[in-house]
PDB file of N, CA and C in Angstrom:
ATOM      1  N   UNK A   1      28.921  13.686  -1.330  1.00  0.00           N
ATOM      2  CA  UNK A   1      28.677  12.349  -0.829  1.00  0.00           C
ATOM      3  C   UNK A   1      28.094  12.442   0.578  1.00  0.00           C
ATOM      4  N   UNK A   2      26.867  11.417   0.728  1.00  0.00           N
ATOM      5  CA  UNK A   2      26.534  12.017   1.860  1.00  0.00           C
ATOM      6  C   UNK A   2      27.020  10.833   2.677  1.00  0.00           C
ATOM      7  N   UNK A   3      27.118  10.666   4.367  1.00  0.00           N
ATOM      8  CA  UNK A   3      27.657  10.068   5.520  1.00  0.00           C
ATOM      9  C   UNK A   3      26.901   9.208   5.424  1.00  0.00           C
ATOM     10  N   UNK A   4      26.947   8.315   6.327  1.00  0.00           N
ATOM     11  CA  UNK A   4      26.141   7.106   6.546  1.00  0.00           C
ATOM     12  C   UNK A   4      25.111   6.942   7.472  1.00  0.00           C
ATOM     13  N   UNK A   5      25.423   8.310   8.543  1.00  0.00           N
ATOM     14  CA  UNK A   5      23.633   8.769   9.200  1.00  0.00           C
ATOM     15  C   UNK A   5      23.183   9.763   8.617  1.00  0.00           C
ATOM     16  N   UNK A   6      23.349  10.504   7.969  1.00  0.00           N
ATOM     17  CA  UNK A   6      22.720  10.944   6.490  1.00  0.00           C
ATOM     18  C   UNK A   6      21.708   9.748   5.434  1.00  0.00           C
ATOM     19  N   UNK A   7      22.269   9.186   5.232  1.00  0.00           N
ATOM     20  CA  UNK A   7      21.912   7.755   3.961  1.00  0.00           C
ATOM     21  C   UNK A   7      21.039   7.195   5.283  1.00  0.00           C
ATOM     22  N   UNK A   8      21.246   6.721   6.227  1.00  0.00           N
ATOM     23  CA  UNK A   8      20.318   5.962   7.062  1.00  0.00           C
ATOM     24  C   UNK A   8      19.062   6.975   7.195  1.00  0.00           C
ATOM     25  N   UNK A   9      18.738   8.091   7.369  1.00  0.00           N
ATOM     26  CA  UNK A   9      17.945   9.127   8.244  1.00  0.00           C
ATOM     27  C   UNK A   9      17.203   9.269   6.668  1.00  0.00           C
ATOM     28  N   UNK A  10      17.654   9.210   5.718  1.00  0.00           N
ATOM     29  CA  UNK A  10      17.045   9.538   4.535  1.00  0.00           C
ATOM     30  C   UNK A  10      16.395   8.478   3.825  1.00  0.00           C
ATOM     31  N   UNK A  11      16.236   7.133   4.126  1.00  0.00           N
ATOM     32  CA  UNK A  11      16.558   6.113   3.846  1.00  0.00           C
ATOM     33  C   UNK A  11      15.124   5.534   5.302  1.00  0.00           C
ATOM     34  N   UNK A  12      15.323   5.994   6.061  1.00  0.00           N
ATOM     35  CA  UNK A  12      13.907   5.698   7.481  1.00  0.00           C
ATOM     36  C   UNK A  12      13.172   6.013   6.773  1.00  0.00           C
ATOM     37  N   UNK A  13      13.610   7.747   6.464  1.00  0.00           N
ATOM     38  CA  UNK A  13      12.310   8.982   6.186  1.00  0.00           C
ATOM     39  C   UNK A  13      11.351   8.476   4.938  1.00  0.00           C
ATOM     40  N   UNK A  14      11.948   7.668   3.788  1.00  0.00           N
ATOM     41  CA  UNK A  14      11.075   7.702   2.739  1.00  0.00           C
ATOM     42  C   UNK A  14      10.351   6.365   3.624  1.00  0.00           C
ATOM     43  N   UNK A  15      10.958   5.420   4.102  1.00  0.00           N
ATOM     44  CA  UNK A  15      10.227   4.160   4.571  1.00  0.00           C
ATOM     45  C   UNK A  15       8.808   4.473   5.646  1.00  0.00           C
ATOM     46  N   UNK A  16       8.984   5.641   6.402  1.00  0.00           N
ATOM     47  CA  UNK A  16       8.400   5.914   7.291  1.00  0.00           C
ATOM     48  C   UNK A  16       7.004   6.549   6.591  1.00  0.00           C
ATOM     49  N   UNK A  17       7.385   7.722   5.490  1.00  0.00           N
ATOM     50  CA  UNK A  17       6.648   8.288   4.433  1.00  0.00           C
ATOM     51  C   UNK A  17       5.809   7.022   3.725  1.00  0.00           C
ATOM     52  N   UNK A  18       6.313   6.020   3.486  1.00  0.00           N
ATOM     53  CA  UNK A  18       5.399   5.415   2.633  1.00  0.00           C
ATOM     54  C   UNK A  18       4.661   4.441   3.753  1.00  0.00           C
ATOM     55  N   UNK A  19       5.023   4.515   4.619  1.00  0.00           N
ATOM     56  CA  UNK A  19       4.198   3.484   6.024  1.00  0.00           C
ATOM     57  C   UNK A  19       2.885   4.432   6.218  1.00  0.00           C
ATOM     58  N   UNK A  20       3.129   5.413   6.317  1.00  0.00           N
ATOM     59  CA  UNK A  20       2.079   6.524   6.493  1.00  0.00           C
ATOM     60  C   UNK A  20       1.091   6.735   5.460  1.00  0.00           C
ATOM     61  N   UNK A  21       1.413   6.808   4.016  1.00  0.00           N
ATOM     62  CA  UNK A  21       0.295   6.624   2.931  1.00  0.00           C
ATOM     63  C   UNK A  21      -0.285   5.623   3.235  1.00  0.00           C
ATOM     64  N   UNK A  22       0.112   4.246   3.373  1.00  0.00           N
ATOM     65  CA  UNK A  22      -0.544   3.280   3.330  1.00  0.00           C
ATOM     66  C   UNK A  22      -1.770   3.162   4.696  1.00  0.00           C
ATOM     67  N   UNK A  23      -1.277   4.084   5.191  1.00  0.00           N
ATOM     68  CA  UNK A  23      -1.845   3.664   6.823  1.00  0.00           C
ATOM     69  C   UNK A  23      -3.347   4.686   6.681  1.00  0.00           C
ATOM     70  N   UNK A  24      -2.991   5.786   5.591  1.00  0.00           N
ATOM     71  CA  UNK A  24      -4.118   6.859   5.491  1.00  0.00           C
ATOM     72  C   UNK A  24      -5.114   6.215   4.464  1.00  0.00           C
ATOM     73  N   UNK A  25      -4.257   5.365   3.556  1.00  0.00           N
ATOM     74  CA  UNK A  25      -5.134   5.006   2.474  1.00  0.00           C
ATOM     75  C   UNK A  25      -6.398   3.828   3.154  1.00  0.00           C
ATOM     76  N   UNK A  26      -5.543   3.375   3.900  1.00  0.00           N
ATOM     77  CA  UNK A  26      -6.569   1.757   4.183  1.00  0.00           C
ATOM     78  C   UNK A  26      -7.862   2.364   5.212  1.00  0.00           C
ATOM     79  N   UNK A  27      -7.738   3.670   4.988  1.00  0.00           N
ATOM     80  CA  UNK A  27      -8.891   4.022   6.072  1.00  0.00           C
ATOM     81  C   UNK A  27      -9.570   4.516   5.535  1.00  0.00           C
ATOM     82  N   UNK A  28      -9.748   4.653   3.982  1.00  0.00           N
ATOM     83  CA  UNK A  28     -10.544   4.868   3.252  1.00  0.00           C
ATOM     84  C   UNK A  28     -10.713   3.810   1.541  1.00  0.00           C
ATOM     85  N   UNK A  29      -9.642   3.618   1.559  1.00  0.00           N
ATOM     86  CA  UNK A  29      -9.607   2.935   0.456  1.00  0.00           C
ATOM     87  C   UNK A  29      -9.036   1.371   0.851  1.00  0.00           C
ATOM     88  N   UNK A  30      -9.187   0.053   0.600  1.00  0.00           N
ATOM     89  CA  UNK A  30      -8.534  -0.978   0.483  1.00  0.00           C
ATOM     90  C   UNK A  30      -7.192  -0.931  -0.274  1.00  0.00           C
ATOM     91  N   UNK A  31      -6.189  -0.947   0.133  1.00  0.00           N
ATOM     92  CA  UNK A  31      -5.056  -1.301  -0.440  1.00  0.00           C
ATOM     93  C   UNK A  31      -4.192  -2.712  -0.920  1.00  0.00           C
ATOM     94  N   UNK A  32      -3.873  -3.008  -1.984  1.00  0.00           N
ATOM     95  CA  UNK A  32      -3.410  -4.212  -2.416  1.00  0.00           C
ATOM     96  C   UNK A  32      -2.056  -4.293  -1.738  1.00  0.00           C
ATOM     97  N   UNK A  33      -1.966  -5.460  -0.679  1.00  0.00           N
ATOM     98  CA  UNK A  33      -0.842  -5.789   0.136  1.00  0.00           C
ATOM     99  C   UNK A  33       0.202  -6.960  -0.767  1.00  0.00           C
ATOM    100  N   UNK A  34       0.072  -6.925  -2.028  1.00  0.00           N
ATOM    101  CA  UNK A  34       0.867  -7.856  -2.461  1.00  0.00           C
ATOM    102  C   UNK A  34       2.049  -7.548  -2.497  1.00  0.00           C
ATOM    103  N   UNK A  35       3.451  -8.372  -2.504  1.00  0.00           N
ATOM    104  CA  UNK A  35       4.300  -7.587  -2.795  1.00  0.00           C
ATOM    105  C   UNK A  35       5.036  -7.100  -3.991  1.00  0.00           C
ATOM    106  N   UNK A  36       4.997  -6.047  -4.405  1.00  0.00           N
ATOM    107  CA  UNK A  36       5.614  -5.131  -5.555  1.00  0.00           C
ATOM    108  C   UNK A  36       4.206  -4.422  -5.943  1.00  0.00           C
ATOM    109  N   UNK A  37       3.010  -4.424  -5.809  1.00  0.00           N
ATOM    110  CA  UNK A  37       2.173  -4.304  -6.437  1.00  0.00           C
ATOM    111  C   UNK A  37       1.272  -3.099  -5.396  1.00  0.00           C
ATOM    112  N   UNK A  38       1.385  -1.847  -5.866  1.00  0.00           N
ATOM    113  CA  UNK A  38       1.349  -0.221  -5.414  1.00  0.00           C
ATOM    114  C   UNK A  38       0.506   0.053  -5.713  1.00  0.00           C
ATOM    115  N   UNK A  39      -1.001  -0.630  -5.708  1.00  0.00           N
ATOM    116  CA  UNK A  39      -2.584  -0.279  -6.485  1.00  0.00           C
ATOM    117  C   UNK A  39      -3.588  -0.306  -5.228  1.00  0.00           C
ATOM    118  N   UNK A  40      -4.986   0.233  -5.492  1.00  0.00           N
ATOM    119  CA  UNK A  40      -5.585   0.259  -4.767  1.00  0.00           C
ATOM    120  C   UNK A  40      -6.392  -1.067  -5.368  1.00  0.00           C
ATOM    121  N   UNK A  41      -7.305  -1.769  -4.504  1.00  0.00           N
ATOM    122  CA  UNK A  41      -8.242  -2.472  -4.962  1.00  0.00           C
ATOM    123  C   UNK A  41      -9.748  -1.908  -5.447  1.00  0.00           C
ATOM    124  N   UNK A  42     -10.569  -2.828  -6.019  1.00  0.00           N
ATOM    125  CA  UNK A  42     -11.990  -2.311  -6.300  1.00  0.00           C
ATOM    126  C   UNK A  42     -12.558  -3.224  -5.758  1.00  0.00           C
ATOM    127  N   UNK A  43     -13.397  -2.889  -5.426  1.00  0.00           N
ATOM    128  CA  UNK A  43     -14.762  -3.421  -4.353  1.00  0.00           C
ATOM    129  C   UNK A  43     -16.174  -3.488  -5.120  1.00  0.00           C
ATOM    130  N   UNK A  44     -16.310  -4.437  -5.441  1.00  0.00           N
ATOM    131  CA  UNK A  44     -17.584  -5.051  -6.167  1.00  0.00           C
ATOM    132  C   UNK A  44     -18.593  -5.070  -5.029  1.00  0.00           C
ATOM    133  N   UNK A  45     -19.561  -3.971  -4.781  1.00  0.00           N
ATOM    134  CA  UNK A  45     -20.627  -4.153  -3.753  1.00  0.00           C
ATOM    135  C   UNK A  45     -21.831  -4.796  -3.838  1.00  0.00           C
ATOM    136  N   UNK A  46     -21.553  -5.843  -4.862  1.00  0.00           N
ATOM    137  CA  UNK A  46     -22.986  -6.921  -5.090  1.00  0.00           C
ATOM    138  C   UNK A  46     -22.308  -8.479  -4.010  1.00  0.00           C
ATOM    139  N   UNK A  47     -20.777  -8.702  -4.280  1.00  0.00           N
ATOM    140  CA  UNK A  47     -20.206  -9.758  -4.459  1.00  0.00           C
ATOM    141  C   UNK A  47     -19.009  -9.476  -2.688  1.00  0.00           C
ATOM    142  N   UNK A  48     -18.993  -8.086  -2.369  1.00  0.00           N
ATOM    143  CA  UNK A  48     -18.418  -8.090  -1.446  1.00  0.00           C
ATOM    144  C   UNK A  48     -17.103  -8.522  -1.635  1.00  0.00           C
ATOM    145  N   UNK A  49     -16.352  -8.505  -2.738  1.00  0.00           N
ATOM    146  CA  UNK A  49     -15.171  -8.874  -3.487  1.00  0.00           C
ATOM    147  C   UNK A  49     -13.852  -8.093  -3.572  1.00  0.00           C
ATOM    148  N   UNK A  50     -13.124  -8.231  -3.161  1.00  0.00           N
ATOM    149  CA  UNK A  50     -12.198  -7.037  -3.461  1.00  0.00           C
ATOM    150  C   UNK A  50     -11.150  -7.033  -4.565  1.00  0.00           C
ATOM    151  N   UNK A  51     -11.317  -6.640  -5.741  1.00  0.00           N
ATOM    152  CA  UNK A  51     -10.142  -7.336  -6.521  1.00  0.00           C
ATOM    153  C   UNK A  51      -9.061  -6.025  -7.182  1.00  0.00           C
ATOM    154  N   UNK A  52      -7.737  -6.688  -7.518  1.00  0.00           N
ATOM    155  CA  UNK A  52      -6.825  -5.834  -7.449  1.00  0.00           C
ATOM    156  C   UNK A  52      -6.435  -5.847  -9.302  1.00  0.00           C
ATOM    157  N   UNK A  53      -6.723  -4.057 -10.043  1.00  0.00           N
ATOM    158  CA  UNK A  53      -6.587  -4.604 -11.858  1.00  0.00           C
ATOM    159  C   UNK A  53      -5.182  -4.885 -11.988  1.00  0.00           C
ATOM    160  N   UNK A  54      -3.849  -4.820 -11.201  1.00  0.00           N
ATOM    161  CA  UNK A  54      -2.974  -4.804 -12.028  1.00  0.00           C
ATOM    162  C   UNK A  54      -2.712  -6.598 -11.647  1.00  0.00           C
ATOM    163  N   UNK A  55      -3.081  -6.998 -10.059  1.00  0.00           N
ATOM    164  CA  UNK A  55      -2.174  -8.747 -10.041  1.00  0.00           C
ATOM    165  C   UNK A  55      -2.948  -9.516  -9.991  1.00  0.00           C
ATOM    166  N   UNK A  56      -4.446  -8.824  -9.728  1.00  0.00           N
ATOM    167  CA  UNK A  56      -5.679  -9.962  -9.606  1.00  0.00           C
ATOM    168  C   UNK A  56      -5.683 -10.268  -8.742  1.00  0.00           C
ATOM    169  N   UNK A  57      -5.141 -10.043  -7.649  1.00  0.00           N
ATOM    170  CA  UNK A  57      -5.520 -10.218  -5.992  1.00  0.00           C
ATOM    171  C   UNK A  57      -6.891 -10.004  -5.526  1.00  0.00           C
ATOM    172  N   UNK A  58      -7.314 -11.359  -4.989  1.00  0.00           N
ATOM    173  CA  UNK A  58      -8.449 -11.088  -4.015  1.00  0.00           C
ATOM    174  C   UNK A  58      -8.810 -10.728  -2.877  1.00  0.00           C
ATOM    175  N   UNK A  59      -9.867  -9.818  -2.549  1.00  0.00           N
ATOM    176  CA  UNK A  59      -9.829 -10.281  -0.576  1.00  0.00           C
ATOM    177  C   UNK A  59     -11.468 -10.425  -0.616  1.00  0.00           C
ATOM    178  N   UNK A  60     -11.757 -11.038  -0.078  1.00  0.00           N
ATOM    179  CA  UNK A  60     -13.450 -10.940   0.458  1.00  0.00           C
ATOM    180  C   UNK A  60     -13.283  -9.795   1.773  1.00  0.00           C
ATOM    181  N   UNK A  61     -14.534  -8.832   1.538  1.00  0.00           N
ATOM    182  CA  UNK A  61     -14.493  -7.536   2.516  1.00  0.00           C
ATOM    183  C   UNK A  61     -15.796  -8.159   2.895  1.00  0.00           C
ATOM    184  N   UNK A  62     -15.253  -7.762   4.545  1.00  0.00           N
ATOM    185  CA  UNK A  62     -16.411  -8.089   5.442  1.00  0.00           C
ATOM    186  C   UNK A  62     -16.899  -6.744   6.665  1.00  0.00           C
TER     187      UNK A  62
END
């Protein structure tokens, strides 16, 4: 059983870990900020569109 600054420190680390993918991805890829929804978007370069296949989220990229 682990302690409770154990469980906290392990518990930052994955939060911190996934702050960091997201932070590498959006600097190359658009990321879908919806919440629950862990996809990248596609970028229609006629329409400047950004749309997301799994929730259908839009963004207009400028």
């Amino acid at each position: 059983m682990m302690t409770r600054n154990t469980t906290a420190s392990v518990a930052g680390r994955s939060v911190a870990m996934r702050r960091m993918r997201r932070r590498a991805s959006t600097a190359s890829r658009p990321y879908c900020s919806t919440n629950g929804c862990t996809s990248f978007l596609v970028v229609d370069p006629i329409t400047n569109v950004a749309t997301c296949p799994v929730c259908a989220f839009t963004r207009h990229m400028h």
